[in-house]
C-alpha atoms as a PDB file:
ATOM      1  CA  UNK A   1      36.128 176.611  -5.413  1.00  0.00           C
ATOM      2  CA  UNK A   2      35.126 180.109  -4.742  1.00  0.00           C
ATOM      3  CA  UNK A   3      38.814 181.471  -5.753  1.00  0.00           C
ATOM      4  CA  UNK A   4      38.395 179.681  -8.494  1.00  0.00           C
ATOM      5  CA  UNK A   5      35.353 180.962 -10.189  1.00  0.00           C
ATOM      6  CA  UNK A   6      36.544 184.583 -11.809  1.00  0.00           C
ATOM      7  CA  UNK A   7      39.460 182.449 -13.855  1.00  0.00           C
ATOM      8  CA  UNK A   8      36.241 179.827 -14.525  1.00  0.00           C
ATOM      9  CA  UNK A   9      33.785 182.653 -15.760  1.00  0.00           C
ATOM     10  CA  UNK A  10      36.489 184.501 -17.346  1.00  0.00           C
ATOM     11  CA  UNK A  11      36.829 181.124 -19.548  1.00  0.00           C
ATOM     12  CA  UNK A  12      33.559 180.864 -20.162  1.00  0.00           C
ATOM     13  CA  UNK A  13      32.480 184.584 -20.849  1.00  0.00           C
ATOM     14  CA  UNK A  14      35.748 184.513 -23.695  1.00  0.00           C
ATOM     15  CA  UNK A  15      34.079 181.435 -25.572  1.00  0.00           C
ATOM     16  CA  UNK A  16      30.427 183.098 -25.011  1.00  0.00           C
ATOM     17  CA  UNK A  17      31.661 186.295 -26.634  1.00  0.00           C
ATOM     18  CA  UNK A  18      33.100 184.772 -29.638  1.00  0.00           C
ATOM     19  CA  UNK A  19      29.898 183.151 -30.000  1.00  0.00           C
ATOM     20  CA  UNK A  20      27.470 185.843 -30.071  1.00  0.00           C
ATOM     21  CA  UNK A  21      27.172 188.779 -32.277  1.00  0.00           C
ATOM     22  CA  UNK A  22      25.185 190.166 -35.190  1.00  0.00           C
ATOM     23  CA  UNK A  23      25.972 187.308 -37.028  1.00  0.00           C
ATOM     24  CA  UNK A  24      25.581 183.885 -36.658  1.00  0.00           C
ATOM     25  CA  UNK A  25      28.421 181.833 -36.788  1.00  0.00           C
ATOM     26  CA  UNK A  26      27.695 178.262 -38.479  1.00  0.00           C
ATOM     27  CA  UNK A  27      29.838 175.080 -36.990  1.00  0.00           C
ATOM     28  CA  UNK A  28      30.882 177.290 -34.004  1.00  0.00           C
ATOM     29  CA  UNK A  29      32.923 174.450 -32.363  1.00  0.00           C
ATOM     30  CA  UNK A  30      34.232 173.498 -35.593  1.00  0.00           C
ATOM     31  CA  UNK A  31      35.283 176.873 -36.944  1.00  0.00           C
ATOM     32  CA  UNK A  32      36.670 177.646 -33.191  1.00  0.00           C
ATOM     33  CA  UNK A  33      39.607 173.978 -33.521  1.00  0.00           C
ATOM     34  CA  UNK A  34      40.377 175.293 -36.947  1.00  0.00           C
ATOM     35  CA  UNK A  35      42.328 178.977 -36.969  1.00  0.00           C
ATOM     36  CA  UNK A  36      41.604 180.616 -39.570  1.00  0.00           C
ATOM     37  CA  UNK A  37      38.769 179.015 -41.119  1.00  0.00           C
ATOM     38  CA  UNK A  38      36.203 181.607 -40.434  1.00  0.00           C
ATOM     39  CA  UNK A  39      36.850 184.844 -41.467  1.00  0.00           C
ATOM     40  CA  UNK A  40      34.179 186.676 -38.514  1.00  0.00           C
ATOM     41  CA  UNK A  41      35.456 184.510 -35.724  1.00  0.00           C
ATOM     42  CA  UNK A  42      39.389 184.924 -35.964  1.00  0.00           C
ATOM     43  CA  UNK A  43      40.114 188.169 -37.907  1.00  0.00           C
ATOM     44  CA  UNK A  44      37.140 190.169 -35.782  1.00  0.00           C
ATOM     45  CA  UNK A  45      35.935 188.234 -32.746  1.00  0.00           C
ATOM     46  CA  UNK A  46      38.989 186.863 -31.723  1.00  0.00           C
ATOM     47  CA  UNK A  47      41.147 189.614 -31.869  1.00  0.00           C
ATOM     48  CA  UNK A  48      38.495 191.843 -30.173  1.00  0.00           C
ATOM     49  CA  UNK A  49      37.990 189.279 -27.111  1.00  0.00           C
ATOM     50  CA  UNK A  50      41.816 188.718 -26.647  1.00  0.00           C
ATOM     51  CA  UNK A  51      41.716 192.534 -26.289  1.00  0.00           C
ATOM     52  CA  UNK A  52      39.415 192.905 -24.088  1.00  0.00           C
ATOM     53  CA  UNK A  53      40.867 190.044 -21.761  1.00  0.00           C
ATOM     54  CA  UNK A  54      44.169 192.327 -22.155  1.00  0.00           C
ATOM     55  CA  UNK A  55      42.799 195.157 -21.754  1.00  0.00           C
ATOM     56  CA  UNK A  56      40.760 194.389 -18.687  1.00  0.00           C
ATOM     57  CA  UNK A  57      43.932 192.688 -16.636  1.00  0.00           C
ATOM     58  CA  UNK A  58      46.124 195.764 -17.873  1.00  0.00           C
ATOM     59  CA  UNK A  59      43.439 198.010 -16.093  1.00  0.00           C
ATOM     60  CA  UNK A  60      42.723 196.024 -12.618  1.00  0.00           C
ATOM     61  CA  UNK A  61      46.036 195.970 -12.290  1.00  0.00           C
ATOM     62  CA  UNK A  62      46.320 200.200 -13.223  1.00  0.00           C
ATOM     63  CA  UNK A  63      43.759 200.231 -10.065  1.00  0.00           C
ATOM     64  CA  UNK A  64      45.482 198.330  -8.155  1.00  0.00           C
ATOM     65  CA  UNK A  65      48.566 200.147  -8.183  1.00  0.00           C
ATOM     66  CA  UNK A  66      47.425 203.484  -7.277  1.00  0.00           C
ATOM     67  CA  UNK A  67      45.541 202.490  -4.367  1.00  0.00           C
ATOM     68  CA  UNK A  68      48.145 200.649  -3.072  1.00  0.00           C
ATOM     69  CA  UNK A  69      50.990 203.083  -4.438  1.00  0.00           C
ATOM     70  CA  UNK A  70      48.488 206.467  -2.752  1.00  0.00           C
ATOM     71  CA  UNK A  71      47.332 203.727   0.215  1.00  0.00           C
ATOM     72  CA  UNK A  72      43.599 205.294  -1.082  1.00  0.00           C
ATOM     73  CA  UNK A  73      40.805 202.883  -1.516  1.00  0.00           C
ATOM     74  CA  UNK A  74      39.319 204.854  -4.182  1.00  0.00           C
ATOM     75  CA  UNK A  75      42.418 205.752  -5.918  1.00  0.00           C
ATOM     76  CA  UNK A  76      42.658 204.502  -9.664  1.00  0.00           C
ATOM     77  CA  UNK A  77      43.637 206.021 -13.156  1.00  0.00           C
ATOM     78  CA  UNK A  78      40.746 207.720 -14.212  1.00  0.00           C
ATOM     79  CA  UNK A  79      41.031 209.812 -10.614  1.00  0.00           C
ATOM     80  CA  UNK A  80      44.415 210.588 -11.069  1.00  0.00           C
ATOM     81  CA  UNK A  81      44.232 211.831 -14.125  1.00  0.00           C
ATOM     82  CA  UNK A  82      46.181 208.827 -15.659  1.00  0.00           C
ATOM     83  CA  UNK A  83      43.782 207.685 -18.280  1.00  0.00           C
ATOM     84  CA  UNK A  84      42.570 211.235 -19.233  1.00  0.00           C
ATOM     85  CA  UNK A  85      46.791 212.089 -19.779  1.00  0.00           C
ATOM     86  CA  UNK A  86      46.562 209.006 -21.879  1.00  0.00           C
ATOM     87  CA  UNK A  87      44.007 209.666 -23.878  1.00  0.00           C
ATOM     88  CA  UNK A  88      44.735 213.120 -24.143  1.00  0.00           C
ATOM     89  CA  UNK A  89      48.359 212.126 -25.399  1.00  0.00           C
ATOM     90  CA  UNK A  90      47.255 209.670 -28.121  1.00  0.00           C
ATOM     91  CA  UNK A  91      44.349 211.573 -29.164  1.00  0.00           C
ATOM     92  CA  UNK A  92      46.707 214.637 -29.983  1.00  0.00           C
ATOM     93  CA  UNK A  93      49.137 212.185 -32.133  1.00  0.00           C
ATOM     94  CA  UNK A  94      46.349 209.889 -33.854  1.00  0.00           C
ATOM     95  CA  UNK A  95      44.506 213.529 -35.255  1.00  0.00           C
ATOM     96  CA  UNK A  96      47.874 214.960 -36.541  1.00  0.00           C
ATOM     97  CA  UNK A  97      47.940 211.839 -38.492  1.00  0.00           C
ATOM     98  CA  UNK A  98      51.480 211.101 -37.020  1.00  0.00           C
ATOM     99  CA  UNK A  99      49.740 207.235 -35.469  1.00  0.00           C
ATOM    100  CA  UNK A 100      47.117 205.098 -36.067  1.00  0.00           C
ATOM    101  CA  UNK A 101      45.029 204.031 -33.878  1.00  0.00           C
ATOM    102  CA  UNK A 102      46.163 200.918 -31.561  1.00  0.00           C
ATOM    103  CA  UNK A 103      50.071 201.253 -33.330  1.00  0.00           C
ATOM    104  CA  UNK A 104      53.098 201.487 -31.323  1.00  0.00           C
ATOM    105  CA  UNK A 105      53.536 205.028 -32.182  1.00  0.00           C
ATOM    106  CA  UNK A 106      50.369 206.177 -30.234  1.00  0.00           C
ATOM    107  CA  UNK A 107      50.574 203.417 -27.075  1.00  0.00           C
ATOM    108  CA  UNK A 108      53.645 205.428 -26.732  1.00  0.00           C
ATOM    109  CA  UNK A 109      52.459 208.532 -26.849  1.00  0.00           C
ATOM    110  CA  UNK A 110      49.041 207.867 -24.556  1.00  0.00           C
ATOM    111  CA  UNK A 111      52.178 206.334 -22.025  1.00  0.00           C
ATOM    112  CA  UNK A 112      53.748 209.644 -22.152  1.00  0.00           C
ATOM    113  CA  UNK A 113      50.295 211.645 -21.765  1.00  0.00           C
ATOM    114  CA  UNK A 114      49.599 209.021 -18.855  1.00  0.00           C
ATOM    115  CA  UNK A 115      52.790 209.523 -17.144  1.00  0.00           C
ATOM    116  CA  UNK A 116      53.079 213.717 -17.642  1.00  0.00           C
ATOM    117  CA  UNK A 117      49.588 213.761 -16.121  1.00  0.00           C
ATOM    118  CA  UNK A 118      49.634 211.447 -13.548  1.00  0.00           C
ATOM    119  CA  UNK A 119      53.461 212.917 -12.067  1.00  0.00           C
ATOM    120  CA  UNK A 120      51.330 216.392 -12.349  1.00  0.00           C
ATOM    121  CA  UNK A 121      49.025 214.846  -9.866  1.00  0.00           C
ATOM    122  CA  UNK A 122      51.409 213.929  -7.378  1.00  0.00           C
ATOM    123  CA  UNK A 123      53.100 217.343  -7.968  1.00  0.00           C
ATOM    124  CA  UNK A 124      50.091 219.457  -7.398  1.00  0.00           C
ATOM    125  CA  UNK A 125      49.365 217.826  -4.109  1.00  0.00           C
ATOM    126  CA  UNK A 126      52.579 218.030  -2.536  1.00  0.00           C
ATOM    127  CA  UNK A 127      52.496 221.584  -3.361  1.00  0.00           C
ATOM    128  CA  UNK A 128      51.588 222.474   0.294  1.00  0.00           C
ATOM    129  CA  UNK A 129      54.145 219.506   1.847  1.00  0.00           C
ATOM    130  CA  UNK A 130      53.442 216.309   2.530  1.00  0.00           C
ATOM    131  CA  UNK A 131      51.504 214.208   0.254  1.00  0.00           C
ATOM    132  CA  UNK A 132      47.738 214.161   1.807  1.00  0.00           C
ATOM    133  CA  UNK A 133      45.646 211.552  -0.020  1.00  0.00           C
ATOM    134  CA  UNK A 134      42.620 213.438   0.309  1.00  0.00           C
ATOM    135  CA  UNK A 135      44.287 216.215  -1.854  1.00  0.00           C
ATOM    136  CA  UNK A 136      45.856 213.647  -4.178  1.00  0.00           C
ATOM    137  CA  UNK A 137      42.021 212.900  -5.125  1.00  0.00           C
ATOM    138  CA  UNK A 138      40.863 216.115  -5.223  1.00  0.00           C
ATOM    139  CA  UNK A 139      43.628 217.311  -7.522  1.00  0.00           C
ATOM    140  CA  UNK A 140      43.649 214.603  -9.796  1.00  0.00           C
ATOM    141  CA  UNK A 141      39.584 214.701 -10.220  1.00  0.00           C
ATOM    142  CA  UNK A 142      40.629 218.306 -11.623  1.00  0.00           C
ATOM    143  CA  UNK A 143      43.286 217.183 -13.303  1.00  0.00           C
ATOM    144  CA  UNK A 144      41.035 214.445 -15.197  1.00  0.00           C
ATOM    145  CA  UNK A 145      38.931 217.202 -15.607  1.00  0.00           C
ATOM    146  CA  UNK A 146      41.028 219.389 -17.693  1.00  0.00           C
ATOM    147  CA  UNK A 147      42.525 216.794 -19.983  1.00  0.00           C
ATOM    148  CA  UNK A 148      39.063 215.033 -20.908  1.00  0.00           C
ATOM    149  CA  UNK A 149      38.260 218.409 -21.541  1.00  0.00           C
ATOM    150  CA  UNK A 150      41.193 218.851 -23.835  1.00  0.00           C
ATOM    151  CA  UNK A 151      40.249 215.725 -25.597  1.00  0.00           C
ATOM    152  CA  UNK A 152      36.893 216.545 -26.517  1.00  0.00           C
ATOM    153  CA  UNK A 153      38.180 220.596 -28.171  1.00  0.00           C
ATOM    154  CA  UNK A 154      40.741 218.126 -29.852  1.00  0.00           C
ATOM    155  CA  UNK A 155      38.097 215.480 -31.051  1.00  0.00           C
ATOM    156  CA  UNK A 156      35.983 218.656 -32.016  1.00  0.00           C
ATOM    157  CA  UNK A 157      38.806 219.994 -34.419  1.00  0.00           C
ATOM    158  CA  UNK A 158      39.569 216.996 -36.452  1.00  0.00           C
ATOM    159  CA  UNK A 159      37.877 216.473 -39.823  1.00  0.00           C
ATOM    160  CA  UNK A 160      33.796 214.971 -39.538  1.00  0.00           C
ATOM    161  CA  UNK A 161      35.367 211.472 -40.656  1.00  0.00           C
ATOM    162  CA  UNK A 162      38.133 211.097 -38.139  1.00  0.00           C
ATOM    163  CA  UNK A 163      36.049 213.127 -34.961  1.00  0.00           C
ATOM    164  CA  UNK A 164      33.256 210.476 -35.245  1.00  0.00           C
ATOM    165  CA  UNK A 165      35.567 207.630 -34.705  1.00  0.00           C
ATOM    166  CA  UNK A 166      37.953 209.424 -32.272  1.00  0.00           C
ATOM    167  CA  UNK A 167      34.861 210.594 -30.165  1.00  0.00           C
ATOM    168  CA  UNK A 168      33.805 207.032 -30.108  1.00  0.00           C
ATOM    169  CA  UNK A 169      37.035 205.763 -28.960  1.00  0.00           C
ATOM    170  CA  UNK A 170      37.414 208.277 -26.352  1.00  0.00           C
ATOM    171  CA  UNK A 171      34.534 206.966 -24.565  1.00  0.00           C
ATOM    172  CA  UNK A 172      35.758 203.354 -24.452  1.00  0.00           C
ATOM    173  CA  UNK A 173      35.299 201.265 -27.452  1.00  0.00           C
ATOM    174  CA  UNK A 174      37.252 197.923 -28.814  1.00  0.00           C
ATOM    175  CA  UNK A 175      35.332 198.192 -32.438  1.00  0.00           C
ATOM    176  CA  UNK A 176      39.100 199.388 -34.021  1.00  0.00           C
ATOM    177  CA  UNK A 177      41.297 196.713 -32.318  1.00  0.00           C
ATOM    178  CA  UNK A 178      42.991 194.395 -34.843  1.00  0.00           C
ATOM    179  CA  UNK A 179      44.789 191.250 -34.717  1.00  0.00           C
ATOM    180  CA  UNK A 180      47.942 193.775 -35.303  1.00  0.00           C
ATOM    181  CA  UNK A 181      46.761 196.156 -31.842  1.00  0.00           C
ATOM    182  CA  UNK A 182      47.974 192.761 -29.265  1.00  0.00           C
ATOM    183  CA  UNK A 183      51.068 193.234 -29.577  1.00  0.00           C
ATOM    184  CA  UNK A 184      51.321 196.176 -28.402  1.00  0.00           C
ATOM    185  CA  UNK A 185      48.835 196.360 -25.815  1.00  0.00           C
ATOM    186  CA  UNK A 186      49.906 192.900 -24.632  1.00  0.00           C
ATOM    187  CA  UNK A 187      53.734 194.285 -24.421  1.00  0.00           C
ATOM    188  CA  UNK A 188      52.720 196.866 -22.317  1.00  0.00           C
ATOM    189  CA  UNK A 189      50.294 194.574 -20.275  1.00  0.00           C
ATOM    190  CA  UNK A 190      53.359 192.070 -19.534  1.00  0.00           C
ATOM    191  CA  UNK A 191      55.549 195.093 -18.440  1.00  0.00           C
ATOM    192  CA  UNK A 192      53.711 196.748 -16.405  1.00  0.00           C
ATOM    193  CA  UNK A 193      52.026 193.330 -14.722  1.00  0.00           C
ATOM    194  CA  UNK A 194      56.188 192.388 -14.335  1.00  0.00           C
ATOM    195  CA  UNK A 195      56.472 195.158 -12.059  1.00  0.00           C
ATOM    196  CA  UNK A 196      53.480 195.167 -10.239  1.00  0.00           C
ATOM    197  CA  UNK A 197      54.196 191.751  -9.092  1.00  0.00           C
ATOM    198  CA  UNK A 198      58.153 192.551  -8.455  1.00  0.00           C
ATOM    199  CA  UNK A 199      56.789 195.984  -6.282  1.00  0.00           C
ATOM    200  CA  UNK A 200      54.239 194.028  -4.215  1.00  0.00           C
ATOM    201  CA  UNK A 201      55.620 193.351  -0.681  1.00  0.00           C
ATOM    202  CA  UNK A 202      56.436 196.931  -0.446  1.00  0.00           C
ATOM    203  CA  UNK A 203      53.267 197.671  -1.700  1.00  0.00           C
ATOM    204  CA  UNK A 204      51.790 195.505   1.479  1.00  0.00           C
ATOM    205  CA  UNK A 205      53.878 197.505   3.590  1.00  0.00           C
ATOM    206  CA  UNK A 206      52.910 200.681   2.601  1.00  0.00           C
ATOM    207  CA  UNK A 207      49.584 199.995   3.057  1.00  0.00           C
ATOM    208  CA  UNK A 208      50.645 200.304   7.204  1.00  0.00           C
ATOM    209  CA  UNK A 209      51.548 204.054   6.628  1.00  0.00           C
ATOM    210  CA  UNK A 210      54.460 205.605   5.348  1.00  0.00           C
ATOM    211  CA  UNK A 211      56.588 206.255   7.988  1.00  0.00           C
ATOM    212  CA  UNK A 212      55.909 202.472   9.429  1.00  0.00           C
ATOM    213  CA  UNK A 213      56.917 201.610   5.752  1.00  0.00           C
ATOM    214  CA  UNK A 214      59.947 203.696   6.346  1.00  0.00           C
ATOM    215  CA  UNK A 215      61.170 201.805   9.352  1.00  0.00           C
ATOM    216  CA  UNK A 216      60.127 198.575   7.385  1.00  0.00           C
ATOM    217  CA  UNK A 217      63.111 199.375   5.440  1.00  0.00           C
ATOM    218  CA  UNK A 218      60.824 200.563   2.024  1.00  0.00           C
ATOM    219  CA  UNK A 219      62.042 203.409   0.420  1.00  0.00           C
ATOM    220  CA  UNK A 220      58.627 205.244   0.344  1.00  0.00           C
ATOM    221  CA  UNK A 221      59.484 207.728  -2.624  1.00  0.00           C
ATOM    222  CA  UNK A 222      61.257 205.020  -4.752  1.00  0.00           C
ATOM    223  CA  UNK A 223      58.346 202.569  -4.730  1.00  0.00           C
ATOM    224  CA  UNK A 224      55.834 205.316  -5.774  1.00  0.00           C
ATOM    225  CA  UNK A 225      58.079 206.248  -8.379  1.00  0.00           C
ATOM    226  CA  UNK A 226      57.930 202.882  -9.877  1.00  0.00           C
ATOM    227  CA  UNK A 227      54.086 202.216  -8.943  1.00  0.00           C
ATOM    228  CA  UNK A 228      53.245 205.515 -11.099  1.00  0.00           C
ATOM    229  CA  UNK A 229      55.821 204.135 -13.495  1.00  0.00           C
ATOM    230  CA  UNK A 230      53.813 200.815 -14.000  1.00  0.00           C
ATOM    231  CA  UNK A 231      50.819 202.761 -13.831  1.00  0.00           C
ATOM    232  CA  UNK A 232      51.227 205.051 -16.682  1.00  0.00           C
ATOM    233  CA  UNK A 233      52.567 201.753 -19.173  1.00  0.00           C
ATOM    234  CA  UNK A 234      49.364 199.686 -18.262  1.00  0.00           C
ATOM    235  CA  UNK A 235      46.787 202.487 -18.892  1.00  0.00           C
ATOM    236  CA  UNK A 236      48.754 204.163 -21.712  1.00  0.00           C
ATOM    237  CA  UNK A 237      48.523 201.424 -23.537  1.00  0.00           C
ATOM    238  CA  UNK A 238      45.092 200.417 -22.445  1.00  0.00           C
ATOM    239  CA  UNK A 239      43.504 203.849 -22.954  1.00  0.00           C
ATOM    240  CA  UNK A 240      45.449 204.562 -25.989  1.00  0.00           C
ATOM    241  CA  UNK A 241      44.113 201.772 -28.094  1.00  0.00           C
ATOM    242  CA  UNK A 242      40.653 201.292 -26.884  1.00  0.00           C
ATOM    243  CA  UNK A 243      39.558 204.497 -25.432  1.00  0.00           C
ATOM    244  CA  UNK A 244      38.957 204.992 -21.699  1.00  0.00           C
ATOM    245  CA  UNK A 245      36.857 202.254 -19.931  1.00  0.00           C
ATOM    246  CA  UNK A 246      35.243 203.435 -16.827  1.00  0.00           C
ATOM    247  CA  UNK A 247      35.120 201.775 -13.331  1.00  0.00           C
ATOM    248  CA  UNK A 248      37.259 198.844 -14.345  1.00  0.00           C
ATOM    249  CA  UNK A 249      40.571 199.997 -12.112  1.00  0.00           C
ATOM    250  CA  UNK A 250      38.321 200.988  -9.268  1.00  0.00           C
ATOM    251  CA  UNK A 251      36.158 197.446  -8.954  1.00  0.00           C
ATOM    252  CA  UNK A 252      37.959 194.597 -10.015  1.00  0.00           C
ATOM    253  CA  UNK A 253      40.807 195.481  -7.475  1.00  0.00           C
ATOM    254  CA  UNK A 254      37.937 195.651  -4.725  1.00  0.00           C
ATOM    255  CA  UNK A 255      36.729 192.659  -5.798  1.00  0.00           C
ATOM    256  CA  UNK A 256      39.803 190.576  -5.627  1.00  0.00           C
ATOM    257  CA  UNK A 257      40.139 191.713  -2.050  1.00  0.00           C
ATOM    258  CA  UNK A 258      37.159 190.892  -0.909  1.00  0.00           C
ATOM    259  CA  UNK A 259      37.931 187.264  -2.493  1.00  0.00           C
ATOM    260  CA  UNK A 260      41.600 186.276  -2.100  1.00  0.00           C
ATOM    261  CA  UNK A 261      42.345 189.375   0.876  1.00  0.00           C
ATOM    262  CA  UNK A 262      45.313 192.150   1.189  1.00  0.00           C
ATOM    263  CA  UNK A 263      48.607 190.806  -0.297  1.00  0.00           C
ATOM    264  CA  UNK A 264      49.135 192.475  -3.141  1.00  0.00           C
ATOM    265  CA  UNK A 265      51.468 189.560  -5.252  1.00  0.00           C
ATOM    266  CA  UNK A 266      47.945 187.904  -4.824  1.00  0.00           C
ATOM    267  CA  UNK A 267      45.944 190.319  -5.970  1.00  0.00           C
ATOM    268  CA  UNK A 268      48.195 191.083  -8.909  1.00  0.00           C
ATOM    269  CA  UNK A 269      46.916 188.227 -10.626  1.00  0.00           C
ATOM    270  CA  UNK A 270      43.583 188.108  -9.704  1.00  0.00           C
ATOM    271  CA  UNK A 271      42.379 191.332 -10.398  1.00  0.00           C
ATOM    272  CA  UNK A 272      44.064 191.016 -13.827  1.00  0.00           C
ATOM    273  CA  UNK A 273      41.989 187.969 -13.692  1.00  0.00           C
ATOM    274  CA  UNK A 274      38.549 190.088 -12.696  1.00  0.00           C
ATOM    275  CA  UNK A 275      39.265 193.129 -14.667  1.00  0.00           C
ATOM    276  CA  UNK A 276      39.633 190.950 -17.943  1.00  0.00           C
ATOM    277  CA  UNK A 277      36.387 189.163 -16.851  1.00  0.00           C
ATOM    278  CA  UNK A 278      34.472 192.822 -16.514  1.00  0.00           C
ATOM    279  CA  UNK A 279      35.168 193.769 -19.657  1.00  0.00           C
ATOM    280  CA  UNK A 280      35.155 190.863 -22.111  1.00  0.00           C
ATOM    281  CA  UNK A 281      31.312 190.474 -20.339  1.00  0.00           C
ATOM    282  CA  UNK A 282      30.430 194.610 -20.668  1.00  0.00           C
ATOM    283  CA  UNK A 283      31.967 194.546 -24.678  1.00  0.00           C
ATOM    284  CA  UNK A 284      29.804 191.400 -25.265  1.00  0.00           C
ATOM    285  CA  UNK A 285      26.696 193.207 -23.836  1.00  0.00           C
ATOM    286  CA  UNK A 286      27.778 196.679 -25.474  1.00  0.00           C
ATOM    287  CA  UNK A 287      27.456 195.129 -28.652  1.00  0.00           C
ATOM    288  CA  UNK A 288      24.537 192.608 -28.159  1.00  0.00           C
ATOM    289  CA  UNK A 289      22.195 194.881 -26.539  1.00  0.00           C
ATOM    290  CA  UNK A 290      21.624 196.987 -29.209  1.00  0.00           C
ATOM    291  CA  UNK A 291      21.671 195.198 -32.518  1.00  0.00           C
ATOM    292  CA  UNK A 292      22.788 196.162 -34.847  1.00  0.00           C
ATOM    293  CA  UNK A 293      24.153 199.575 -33.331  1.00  0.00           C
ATOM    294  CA  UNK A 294      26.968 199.226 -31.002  1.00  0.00           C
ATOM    295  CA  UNK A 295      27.013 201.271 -26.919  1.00  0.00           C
ATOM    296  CA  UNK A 296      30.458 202.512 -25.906  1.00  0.00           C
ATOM    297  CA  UNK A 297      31.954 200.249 -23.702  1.00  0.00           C
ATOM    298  CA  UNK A 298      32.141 202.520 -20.473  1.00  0.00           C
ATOM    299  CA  UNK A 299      28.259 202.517 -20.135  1.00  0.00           C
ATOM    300  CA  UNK A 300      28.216 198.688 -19.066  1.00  0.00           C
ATOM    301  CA  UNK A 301      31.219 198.470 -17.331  1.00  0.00           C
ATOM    302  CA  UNK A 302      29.363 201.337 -14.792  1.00  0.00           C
ATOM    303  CA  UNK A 303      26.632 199.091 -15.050  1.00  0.00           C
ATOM    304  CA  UNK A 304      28.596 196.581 -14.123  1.00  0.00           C
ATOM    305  CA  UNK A 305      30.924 197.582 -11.502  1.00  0.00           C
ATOM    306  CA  UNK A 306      28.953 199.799  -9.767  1.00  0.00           C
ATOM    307  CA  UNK A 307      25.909 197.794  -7.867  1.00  0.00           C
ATOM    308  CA  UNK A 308      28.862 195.364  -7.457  1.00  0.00           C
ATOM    309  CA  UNK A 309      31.610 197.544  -5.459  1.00  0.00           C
ATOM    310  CA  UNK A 310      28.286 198.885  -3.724  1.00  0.00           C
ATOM    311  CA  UNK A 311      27.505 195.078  -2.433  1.00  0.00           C
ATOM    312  CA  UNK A 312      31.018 195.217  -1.450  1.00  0.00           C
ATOM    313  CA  UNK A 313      31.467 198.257   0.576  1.00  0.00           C
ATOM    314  CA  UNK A 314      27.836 197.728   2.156  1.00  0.00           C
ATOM    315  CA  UNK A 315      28.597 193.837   3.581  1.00  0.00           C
ATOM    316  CA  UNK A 316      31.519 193.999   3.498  1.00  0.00           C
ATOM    317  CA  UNK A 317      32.995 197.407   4.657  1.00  0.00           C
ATOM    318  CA  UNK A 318      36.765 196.139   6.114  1.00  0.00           C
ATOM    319  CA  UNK A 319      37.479 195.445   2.502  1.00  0.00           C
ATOM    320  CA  UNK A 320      39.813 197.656   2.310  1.00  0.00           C
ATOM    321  CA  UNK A 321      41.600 196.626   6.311  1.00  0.00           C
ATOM    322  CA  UNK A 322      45.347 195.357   5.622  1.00  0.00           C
ATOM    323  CA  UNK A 323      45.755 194.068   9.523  1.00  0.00           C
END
């Protein structure tokens, strides 16, 4: 029953968020067994859930591959610099007025940012020789640094109308996402989940070391490759149409550890399951909490993940032991 419960919740908090809001829905369960018949439930709610569920897996997943891709529990896109590169990259193309937010145009370009920056990473460190995952952090916290940096000038030198929402977005928000935005997102989601699950046994052996990997017959280079590959697709398109979520690629990863253990074709699906489950509950209580004013995202997913992946790491501190 226990492995059972995030896919139960995740059910449950997806009906719960399309039920509350600022505005009270009449015949809930009626309007929910007819598409279409309420304008506030299926052209805003619905749409904003479904993205959130998206979202959320496309994320956990994002986490999931760089610790298992740098073999570093606390590895995930925001610390390599992937989500900043993808923000940075579809930030640049939304205020030139080239994309709109969510469109194809700029989940391609916050892919592009995602993968530039997150290949700089793994450059910088291996300046010095072989690739130390203590310097992989350390370089891509400054690398994060630098490019959220960059967004914010860029945010700052857009017109008043357009900085206000951009600003908003960069922080983490799904208050733009349209019924139009899933099919992008949820392209990208599919892709990058695809290859996740087709990378994961070499994933399990590389979390032995890489030259035991080696001898395991893994071609060590060629698997991070992809893994940074898959990364950049799931949090370029994430990032790029909803903003950058904290903590979400860090925790729900940890969490489905702790839960269902170290093979990664497992975890694959359950911490899509976990990270959709995060933040379909933090956007319900982001824009719940503060009627009728709405909290970027990012605030209660920290809220969220945090006291959790500290439970984690304090009874349970071999969550991270492969053997």
């Amino acid at each position: 029953m226990r492995k059972l419960l995030p896919a139960v919740l995740l059910a449950v908090a997806f009906l719960l968020s399309l039920y509350l809001g600022a505005t009270q829905i009449n015949s809930f369960w009626s309007a929910l067994v007819n598409p279409g018949s309420n304008e506030i439930l299926w052209q805003i709610r619905f749409p904003r859930v479904t993205a959130a569920v998206i979202v959320g897996a496309a994320l956990g997943v994002a986490g999931l591959l760089a610790q298992g891709a740098c073999n570093n529990a606390v590895a995930e896109p925001a610390i390599l610099g992937t989500a900043a590169g993808a923000s940075f990259g579809a930030v640049i193309a939304i205020s030139s007025g080239l994309v709109d937010v969510g469109s194809l145009g700029a989940i391609a370009c916050g892919t592009i940012g995602a993968l530039l920056t997150t290949s700089l990473t793994f450059r910088l460190a291996a300046v010095r020789g072989a690739l130390s995952s203590f310097t992989l952090i350390i370089v891509g916290i400054a690398v994060s640094a630098i490019f959220t940096s960059l967004v914010g000038i860029a945010a700052a030198m857009v017109s008043r109308a357009d900085a206000r929402s951009i600003s908003f977005w960069s922080f983490g928000s799904l208050a733009l996402v349209t019924s139009e935005n899933l099919i992008g997102i949820a392209l990208t989601t599919v892709i990058g989940i695809a290859i996740a699950w087709k990378i994961a046994p070499a994933l399990d052996r590389l979390s032995l070391g890489d030259a035991t990997a080696f001898h395991l017959g893994v071609n060590v280079s060629r698997i991070r490759l992809v893994a940074l590959i898959a990364l950049s697709i799931l949090a370029g398109g994430a990032v790029s149409t909803v903003g950058s979520i904290a903590f979400i690629g860090l925790a729900a990863p940890h969490i489905a550890r702790f839960i269902y253990g170290p093979s990664h074709r497992r975890l694959v699906a359950h911490s899509a399951i976990i990270g959709g489950l995060i933040v379909v509950v933090a956007d319900t209580l982001s824009r719940t909490i503060a009627q009728p004013n709405e909290l970027p995202i990012g605030l209660a997913t920290a809220l969220l993940g945090a006291p959790v992946l500290i439970a984690l790491v304090t009874f349970k501190n071999n969550v991270w032991r492969t053997q």
